[in-house]
Protein backbone atom coordinates (compact mmCIF):
# COMPACT_ATOMS: atom_id res chain seq x y z
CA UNK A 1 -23.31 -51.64 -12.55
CA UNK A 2 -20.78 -48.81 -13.33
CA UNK A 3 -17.88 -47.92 -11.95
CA UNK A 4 -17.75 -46.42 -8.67
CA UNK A 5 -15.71 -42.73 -9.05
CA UNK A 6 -12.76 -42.99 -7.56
CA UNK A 7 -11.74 -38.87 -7.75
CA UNK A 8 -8.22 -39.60 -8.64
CA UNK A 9 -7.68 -36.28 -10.44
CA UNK A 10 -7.62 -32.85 -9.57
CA UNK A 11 -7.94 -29.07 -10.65
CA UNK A 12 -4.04 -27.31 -10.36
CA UNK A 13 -2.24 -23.98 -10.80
CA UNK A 14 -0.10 -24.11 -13.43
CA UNK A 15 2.86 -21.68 -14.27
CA UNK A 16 4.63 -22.40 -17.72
CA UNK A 17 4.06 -25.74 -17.23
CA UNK A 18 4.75 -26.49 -13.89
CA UNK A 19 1.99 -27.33 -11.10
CA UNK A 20 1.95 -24.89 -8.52
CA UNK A 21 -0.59 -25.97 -6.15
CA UNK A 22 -3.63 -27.93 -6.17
CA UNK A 23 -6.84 -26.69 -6.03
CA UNK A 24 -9.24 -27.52 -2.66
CA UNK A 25 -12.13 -25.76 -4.03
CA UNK A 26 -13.07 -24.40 -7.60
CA UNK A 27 -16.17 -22.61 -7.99
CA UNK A 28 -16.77 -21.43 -11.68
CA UNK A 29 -19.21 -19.02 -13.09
CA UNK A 30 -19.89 -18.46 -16.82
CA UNK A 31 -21.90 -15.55 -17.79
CA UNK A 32 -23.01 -15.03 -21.48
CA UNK A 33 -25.01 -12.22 -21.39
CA UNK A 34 -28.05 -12.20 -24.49
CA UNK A 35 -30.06 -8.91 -24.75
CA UNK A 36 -33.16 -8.67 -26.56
CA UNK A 37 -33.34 -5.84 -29.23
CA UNK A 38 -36.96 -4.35 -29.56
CA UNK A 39 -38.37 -2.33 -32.69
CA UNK A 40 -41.52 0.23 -32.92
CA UNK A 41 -43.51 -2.29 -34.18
CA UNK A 42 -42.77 -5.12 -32.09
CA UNK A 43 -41.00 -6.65 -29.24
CA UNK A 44 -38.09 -9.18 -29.60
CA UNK A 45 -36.96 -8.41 -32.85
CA UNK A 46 -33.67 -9.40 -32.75
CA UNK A 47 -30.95 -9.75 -30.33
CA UNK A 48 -27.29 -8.15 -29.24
CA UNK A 49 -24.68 -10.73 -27.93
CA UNK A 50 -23.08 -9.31 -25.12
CA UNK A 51 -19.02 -10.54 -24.21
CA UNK A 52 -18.89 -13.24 -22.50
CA UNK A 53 -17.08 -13.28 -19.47
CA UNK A 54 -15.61 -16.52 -17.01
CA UNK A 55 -14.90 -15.89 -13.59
CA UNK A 56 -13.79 -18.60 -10.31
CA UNK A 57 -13.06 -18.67 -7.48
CA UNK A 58 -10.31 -21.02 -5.54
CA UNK A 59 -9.57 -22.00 -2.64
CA UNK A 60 -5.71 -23.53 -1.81
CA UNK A 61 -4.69 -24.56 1.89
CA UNK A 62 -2.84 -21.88 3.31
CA UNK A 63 0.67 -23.87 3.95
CA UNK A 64 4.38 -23.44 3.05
CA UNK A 65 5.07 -20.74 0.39
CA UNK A 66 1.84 -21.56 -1.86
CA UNK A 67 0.06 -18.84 -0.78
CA UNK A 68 2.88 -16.40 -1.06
CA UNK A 69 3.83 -16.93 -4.46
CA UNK A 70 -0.17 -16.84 -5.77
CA UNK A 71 0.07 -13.40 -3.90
CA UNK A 72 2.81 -12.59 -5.54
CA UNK A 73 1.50 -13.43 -9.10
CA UNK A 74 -1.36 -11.59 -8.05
CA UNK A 75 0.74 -8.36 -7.71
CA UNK A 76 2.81 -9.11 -10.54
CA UNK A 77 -0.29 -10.13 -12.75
CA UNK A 78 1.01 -12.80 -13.95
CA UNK A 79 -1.16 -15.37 -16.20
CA UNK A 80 -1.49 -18.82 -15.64
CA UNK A 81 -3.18 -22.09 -16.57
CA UNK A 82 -6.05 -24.19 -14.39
CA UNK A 83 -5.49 -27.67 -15.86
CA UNK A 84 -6.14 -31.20 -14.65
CA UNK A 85 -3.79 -33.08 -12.83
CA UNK A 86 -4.60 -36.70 -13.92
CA UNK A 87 -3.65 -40.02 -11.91
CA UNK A 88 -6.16 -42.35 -13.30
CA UNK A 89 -9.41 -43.28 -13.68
CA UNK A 90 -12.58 -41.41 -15.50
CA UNK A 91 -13.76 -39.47 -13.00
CA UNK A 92 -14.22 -36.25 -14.97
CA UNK A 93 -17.17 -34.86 -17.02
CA UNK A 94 -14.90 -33.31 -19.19
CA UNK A 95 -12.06 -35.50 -21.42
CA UNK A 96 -9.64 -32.41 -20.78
CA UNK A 97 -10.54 -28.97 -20.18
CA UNK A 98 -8.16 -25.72 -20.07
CA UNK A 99 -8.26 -22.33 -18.62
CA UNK A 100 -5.78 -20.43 -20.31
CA UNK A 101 -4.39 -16.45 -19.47
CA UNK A 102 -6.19 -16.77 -15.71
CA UNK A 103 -5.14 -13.61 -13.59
CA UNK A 104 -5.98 -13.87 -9.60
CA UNK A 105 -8.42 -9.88 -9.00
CA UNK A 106 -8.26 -10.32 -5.33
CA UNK A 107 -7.33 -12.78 -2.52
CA UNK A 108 -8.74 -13.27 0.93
CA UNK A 109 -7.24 -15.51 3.65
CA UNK A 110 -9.96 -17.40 6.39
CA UNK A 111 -8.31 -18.24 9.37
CA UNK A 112 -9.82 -21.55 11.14
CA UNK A 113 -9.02 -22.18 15.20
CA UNK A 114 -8.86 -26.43 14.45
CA UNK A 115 -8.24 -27.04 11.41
CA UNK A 116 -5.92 -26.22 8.54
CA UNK A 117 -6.32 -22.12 6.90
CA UNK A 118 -7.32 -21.33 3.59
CA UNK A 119 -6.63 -18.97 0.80
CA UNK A 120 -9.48 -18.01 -1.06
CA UNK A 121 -8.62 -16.03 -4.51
CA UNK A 122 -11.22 -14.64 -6.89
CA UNK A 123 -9.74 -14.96 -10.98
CA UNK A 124 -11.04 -13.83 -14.29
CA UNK A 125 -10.25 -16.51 -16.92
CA UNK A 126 -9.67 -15.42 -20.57
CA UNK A 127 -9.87 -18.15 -22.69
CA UNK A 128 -11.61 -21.75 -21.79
CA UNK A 129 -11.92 -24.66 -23.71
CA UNK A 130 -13.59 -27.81 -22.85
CA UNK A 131 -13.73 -30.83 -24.64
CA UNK A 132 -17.17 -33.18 -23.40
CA UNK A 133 -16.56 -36.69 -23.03
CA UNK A 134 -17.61 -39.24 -25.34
């Protein structure tokens, strides 16, 4: 039987280093666009690799100064790092993974009447690189 997941690990802001917040929610979207080149004589002939481009979106609870400095390196554009906090276990699909030069495009704040507030910011990612376990 295997092991149960345990989810002792998590997705974090990182700023030179230094963990700025966990993540609640990461939501990531690759797109690699392929277009078809066509010829007189025939259809599909070839093909034109388009740039790819990463793009996520966060979520971070909205308490203490989290949110404020995120907005602020928002303004500032400043880059920073998604990486993996790790406790223990092997609860990842991934044996490490990094998002490198990440800059937050826009931020929006959801305001909840019993529960906790969020912080939802929208980031382009300019360099990834995952490493697949096993």
């Amino acid at each position: 039987m295997p092991e149960a997941l345990k989810w002792d690990t998590r997705l974090a802001v990182m700023l030179n280093g230094t963990a700025v917040t966990p993540i609640d929610s990461f939501n990531p979207t690759f797109n690699v666009p392929v277009q078809p080149l066509h010829s007189l004589e025939a259809d599909n002939v070839a093909y034109v690799v388009q740039p790819k481009a990463f793009t996520f979106t966060m979520a971070v609870k909205a308490i203490g100064p989290v949110v404020a400095k995120l907005t602020a390196m928002a303004m500032e554009h400043t880059k920073f790092t998604v990486a993996v906090q790790q406790a223990k276990g092997s609860d990842w699909a991934f044996e490490d993974i990094a998002f490198n030069s990440c800059y937050i495009t826009s931020v929006a704040n959801t305001m909840v009447i019993d529960g906790v507030p969020t912080t939802t910011f929208n980031c382009i990612c300019l360099e990834t690189v995952p490493k697949a376990k096993g």
